[in-house]
PDB file of N, CA and C in Angstrom:
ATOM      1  N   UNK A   1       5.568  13.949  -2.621  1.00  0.00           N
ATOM      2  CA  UNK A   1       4.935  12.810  -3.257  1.00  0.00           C
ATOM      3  C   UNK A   1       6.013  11.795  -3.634  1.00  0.00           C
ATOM      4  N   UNK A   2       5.863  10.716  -3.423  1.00  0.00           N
ATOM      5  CA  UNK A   2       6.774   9.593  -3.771  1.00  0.00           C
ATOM      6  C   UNK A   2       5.880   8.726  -4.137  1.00  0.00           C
ATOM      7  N   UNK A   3       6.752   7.669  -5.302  1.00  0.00           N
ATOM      8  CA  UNK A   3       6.311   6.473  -5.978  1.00  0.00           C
ATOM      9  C   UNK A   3       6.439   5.297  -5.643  1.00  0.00           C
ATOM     10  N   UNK A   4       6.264   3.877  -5.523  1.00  0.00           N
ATOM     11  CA  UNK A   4       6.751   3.236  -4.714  1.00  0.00           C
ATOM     12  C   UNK A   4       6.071   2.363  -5.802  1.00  0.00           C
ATOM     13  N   UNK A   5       6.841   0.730  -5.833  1.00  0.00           N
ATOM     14  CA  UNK A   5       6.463  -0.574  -7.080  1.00  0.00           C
ATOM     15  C   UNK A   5       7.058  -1.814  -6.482  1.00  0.00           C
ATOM     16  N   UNK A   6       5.667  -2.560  -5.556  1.00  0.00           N
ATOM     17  CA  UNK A   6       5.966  -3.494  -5.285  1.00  0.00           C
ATOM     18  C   UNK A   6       5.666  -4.640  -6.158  1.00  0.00           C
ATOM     19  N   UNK A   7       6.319  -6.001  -5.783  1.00  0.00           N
ATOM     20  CA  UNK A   7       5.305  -7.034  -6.738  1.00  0.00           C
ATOM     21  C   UNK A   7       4.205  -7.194  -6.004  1.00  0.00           C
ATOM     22  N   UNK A   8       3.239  -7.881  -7.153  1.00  0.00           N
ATOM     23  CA  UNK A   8       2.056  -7.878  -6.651  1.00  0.00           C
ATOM     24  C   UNK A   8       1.458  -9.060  -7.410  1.00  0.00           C
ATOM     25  N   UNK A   9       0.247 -10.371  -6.595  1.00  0.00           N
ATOM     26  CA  UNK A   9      -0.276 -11.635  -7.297  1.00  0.00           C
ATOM     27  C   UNK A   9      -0.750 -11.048  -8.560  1.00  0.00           C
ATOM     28  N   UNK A  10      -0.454 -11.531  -9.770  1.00  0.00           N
ATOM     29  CA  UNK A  10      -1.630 -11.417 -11.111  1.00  0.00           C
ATOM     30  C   UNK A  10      -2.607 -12.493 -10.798  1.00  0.00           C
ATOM     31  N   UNK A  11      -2.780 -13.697 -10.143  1.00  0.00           N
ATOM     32  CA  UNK A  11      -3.752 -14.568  -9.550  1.00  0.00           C
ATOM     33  C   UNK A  11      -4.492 -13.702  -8.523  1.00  0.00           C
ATOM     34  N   UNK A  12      -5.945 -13.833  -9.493  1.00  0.00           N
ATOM     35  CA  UNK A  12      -7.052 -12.846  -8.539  1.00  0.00           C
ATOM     36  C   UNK A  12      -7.494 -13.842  -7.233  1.00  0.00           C
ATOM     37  N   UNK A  13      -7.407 -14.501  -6.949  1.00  0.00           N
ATOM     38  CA  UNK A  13      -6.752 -15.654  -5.451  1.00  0.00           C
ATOM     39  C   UNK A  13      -6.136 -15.091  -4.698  1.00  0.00           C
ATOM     40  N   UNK A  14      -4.966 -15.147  -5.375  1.00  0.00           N
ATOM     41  CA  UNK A  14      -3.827 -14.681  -4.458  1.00  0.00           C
ATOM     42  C   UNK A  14      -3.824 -13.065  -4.143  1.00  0.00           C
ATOM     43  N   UNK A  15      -4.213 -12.512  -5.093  1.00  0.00           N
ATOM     44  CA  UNK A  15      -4.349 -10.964  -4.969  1.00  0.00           C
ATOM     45  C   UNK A  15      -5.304 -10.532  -4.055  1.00  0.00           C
ATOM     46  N   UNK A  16      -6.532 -11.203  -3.831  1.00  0.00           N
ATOM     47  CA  UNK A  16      -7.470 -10.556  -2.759  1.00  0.00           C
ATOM     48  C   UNK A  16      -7.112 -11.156  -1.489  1.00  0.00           C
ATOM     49  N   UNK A  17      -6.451 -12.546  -1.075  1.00  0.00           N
ATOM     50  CA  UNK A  17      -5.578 -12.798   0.165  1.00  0.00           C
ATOM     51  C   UNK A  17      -4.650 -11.458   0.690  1.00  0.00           C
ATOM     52  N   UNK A  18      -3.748 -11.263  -0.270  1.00  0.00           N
ATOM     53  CA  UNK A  18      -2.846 -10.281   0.433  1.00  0.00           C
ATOM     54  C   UNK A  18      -3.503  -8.733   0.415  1.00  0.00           C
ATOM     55  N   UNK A  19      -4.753  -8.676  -0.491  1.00  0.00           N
ATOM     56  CA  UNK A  19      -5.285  -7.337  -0.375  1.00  0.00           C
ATOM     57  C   UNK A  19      -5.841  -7.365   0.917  1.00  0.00           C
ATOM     58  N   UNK A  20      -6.480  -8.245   1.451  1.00  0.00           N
ATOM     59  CA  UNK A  20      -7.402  -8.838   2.699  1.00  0.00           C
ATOM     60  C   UNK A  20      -6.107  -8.362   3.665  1.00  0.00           C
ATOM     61  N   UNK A  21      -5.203  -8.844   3.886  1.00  0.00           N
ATOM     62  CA  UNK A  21      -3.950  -9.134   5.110  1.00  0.00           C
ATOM     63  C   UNK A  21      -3.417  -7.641   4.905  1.00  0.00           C
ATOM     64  N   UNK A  22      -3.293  -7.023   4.006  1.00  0.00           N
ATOM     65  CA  UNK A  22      -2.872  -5.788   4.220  1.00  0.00           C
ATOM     66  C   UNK A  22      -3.813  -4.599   4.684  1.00  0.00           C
ATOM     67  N   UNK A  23      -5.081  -4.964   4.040  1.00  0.00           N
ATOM     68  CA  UNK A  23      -6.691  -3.791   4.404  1.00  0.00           C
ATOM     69  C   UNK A  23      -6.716  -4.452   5.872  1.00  0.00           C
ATOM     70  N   UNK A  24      -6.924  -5.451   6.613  1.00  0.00           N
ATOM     71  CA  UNK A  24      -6.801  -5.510   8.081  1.00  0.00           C
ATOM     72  C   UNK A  24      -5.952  -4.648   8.433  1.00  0.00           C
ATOM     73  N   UNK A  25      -4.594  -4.752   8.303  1.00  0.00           N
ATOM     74  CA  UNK A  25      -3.219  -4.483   8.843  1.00  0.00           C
ATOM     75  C   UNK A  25      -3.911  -2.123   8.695  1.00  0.00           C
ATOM     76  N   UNK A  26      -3.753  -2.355   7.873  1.00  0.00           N
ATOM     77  CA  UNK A  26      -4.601  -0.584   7.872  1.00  0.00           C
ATOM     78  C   UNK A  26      -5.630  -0.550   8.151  1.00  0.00           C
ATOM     79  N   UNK A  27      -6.532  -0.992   8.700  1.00  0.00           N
ATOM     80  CA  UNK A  27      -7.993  -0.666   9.039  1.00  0.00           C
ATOM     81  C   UNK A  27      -7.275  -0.487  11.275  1.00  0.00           C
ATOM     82  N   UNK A  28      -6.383  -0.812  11.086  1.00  0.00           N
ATOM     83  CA  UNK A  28      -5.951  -0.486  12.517  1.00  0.00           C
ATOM     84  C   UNK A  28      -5.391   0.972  12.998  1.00  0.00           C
ATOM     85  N   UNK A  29      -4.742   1.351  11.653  1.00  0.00           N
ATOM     86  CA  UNK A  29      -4.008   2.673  11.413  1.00  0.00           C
ATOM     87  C   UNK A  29      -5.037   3.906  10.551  1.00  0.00           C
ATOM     88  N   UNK A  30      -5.798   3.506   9.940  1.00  0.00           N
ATOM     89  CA  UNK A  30      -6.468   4.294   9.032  1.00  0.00           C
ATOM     90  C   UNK A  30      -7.757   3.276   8.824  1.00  0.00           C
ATOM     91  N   UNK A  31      -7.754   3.905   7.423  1.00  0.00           N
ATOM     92  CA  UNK A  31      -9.161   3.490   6.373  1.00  0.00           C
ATOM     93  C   UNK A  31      -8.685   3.695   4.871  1.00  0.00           C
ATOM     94  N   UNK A  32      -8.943   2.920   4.129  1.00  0.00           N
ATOM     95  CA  UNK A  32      -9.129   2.830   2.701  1.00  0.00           C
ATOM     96  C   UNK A  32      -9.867   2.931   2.348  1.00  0.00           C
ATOM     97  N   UNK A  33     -10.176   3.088   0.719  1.00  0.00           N
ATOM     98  CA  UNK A  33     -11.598   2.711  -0.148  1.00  0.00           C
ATOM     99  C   UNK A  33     -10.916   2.546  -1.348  1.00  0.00           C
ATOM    100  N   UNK A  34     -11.248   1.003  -1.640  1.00  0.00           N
ATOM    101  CA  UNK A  34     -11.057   0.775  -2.975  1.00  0.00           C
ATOM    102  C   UNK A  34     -11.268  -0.992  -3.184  1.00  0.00           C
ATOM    103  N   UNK A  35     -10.529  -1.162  -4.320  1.00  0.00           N
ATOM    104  CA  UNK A  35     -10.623  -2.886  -4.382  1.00  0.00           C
ATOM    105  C   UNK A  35      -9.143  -3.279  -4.412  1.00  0.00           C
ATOM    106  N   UNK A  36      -9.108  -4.757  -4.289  1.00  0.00           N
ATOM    107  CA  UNK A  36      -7.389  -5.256  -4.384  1.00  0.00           C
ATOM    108  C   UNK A  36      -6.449  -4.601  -5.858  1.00  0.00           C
ATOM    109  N   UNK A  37      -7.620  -3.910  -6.776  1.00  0.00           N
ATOM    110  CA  UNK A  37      -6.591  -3.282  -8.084  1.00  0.00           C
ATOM    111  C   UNK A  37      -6.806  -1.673  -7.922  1.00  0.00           C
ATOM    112  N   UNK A  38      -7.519  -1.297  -6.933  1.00  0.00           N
ATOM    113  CA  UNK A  38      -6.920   0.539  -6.824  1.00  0.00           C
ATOM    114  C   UNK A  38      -7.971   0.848  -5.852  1.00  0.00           C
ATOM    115  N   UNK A  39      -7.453   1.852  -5.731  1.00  0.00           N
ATOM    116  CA  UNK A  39      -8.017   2.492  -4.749  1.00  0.00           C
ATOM    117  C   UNK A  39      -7.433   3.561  -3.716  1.00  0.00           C
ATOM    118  N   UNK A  40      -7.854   4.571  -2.789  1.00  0.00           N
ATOM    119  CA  UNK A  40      -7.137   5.475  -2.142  1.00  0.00           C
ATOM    120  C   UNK A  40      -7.289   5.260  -0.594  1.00  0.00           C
ATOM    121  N   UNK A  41      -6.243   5.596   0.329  1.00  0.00           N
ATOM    122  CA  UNK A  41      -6.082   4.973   2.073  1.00  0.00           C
ATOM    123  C   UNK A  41      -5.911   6.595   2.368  1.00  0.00           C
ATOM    124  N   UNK A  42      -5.654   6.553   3.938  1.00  0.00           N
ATOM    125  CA  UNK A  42      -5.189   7.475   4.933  1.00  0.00           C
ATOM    126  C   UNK A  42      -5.196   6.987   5.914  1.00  0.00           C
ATOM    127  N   UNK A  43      -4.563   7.885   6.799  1.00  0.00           N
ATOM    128  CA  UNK A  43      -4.391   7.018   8.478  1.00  0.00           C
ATOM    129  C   UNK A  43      -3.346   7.988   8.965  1.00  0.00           C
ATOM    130  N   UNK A  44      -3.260   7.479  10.444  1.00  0.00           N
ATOM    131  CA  UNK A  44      -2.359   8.058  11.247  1.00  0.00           C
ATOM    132  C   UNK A  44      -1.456   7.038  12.041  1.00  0.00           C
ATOM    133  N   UNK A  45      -0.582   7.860  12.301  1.00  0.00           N
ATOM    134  CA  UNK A  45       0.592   6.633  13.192  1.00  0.00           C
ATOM    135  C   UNK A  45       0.963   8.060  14.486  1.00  0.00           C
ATOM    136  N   UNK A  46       1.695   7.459  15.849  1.00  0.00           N
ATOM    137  CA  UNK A  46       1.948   8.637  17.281  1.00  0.00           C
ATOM    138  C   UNK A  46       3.095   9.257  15.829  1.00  0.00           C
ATOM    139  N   UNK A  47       3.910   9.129  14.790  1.00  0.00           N
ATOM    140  CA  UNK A  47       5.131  10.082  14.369  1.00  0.00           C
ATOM    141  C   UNK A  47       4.387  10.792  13.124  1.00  0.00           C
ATOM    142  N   UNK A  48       3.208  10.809  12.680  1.00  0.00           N
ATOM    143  CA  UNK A  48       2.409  11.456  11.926  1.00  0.00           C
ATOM    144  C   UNK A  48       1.643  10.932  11.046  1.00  0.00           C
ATOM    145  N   UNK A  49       1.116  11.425   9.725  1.00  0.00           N
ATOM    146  CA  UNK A  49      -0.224  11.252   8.947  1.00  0.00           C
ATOM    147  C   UNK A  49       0.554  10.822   7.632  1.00  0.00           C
ATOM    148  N   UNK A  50      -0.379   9.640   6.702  1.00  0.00           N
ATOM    149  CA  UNK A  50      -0.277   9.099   6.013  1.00  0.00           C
ATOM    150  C   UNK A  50      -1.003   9.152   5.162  1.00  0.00           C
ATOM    151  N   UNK A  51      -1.070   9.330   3.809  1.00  0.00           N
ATOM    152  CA  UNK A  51      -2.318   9.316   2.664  1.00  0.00           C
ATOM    153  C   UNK A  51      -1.740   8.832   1.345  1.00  0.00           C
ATOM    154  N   UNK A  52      -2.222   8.106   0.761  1.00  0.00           N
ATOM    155  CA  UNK A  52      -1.863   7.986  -0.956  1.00  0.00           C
ATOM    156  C   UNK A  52      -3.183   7.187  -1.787  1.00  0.00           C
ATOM    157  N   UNK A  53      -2.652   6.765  -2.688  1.00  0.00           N
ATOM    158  CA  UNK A  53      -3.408   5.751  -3.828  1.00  0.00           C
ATOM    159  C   UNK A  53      -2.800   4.321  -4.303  1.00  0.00           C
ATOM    160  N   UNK A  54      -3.609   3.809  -4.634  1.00  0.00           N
ATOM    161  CA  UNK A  54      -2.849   2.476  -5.206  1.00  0.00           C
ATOM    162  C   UNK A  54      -3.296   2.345  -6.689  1.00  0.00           C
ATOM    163  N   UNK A  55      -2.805   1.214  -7.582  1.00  0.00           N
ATOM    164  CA  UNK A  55      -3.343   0.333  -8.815  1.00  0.00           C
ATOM    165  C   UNK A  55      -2.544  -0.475  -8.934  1.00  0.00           C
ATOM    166  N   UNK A  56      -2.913  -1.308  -9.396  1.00  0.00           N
ATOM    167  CA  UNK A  56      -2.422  -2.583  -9.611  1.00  0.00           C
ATOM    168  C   UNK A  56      -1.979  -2.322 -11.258  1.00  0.00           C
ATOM    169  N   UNK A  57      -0.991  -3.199 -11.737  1.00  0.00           N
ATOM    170  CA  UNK A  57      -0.091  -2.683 -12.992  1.00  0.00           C
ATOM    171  C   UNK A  57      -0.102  -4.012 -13.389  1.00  0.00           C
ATOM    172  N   UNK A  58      -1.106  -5.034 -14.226  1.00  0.00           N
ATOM    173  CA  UNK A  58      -1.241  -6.274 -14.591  1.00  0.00           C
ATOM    174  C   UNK A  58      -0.580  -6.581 -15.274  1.00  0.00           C
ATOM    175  N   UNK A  59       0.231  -5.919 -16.189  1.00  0.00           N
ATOM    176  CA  UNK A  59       1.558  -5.995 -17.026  1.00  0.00           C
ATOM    177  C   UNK A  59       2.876  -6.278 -16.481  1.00  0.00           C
ATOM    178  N   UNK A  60       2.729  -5.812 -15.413  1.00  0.00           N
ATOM    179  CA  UNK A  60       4.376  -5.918 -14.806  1.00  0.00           C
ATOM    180  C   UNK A  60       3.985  -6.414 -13.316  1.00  0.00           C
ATOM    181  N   UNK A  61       2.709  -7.227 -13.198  1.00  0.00           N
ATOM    182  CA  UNK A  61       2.367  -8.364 -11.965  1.00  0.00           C
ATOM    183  C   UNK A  61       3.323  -7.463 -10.492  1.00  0.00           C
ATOM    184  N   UNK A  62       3.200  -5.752 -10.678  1.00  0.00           N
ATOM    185  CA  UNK A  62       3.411  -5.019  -9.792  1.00  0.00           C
ATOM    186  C   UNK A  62       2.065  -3.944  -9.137  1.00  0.00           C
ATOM    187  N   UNK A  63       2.180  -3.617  -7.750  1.00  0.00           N
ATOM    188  CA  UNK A  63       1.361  -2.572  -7.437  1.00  0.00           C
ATOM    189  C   UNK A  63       2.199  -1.463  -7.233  1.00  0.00           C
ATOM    190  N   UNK A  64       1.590  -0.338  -7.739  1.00  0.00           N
ATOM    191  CA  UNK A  64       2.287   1.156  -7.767  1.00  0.00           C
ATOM    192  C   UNK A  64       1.472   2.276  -6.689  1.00  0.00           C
ATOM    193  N   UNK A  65       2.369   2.179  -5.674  1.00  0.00           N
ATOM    194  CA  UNK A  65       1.292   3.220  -4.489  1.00  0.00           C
ATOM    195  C   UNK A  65       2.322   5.036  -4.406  1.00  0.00           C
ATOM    196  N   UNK A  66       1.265   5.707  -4.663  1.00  0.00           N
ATOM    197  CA  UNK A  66       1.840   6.834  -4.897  1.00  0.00           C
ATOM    198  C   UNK A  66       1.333   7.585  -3.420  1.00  0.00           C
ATOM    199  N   UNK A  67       2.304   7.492  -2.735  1.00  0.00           N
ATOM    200  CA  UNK A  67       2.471   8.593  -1.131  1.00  0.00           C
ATOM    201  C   UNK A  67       2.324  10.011  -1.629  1.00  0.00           C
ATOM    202  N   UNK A  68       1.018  10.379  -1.114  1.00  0.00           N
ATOM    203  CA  UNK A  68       1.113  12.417  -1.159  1.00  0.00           C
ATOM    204  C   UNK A  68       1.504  12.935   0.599  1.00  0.00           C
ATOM    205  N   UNK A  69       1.283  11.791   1.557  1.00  0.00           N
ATOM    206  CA  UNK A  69       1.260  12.376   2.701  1.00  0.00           C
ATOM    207  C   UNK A  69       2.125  11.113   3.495  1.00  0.00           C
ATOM    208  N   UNK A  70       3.473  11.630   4.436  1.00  0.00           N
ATOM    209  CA  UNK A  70       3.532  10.444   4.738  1.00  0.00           C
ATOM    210  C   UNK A  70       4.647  11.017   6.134  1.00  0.00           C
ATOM    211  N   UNK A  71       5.109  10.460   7.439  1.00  0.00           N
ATOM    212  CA  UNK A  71       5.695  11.384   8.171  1.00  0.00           C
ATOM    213  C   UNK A  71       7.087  11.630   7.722  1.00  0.00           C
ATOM    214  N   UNK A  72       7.327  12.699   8.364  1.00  0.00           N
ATOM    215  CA  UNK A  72       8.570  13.479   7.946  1.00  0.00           C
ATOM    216  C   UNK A  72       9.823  12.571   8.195  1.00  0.00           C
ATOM    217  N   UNK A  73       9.855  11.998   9.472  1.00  0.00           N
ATOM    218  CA  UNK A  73      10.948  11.331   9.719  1.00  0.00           C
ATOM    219  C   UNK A  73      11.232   9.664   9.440  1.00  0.00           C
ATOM    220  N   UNK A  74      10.373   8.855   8.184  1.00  0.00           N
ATOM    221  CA  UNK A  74      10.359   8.237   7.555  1.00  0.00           C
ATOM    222  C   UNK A  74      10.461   7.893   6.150  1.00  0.00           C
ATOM    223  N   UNK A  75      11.751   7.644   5.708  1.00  0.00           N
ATOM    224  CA  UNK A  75      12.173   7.701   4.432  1.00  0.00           C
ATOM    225  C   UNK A  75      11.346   6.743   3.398  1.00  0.00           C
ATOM    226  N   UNK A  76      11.179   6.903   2.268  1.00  0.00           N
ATOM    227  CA  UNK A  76      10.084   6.271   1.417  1.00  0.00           C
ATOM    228  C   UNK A  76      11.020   4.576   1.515  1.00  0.00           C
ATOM    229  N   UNK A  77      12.218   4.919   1.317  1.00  0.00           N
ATOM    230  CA  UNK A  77      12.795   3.670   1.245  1.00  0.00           C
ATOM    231  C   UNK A  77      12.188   2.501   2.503  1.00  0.00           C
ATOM    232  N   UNK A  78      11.570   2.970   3.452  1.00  0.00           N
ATOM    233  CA  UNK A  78      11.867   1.938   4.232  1.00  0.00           C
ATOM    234  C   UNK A  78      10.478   1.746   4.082  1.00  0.00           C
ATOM    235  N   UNK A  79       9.637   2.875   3.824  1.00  0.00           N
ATOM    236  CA  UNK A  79       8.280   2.671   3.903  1.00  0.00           C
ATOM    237  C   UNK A  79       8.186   1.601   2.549  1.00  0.00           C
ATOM    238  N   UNK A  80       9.150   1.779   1.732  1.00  0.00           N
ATOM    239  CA  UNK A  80       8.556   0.249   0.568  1.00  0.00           C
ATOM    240  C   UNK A  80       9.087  -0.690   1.113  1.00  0.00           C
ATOM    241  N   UNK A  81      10.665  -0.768   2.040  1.00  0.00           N
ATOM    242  CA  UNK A  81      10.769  -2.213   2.303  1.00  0.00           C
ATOM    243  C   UNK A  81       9.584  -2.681   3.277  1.00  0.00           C
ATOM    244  N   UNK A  82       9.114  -1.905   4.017  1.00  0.00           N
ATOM    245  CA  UNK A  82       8.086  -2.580   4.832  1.00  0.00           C
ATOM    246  C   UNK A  82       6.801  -3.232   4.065  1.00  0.00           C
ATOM    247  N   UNK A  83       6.563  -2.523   2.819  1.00  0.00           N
ATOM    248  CA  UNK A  83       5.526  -3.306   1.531  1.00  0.00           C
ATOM    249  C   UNK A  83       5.907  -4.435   1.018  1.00  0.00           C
ATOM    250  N   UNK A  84       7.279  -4.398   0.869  1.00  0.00           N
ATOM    251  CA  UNK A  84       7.296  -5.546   0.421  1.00  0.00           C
ATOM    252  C   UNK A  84       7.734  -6.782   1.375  1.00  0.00           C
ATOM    253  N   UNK A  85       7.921  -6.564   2.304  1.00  0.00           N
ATOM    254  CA  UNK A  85       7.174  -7.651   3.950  1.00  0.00           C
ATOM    255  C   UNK A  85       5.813  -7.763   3.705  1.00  0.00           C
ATOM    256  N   UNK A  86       5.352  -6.964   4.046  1.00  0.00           N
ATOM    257  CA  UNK A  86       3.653  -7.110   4.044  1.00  0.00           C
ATOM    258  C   UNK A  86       3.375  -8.512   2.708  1.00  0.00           C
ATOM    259  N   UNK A  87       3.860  -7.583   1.408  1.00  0.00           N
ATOM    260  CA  UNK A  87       3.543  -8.276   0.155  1.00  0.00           C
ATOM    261  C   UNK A  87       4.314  -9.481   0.223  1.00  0.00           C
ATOM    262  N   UNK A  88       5.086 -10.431   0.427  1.00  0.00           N
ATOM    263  CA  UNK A  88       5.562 -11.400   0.251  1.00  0.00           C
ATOM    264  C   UNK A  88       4.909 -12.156   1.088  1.00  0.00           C
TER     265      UNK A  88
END
């Protein structure tokens, strides 16, 4: 299990844009269920299986996604720099 704390819009505007651009971007790889402030995903990629949760942290205008499943030969580090591409 790993933790991961990207920034994230406190503008509910801006927050359902990038919730929108990222739920596409996984609806290719997996499926989610939730809203732009929480909710739980899964999916698959050809190097293995992916699962966690999200919430949104309105205090610190961050999202906190907690990985229970994620492939072996991908370090969490890169899996957040790639969030925070997505997120910017």
């Amino acid at each position: 299990m790993s933790l991961i704390r990207v920034p994230y819009p406190r503008d509910p505007e801006r927050r359902r844009a990038v919730f929108g651009r990222v739920a596409r971007l996984l609806m290719q790889h997996g499926t989610y269920e939730g809203t732009p402030d929480r909710g739980v995903f899964q999916g698959a990629t050809p190097i293995g299986k992916f699962a966690g949760s999200y919430r949104a942290l309105d205090r610190t205008g961050e999202l906190e996604i907690e990985l229970t499943t994620k492939p072996l030969l991908v370090s969490t580090s890169h899996v957040e720099g790639e969030l925070r591409k997505l997120m910017a």
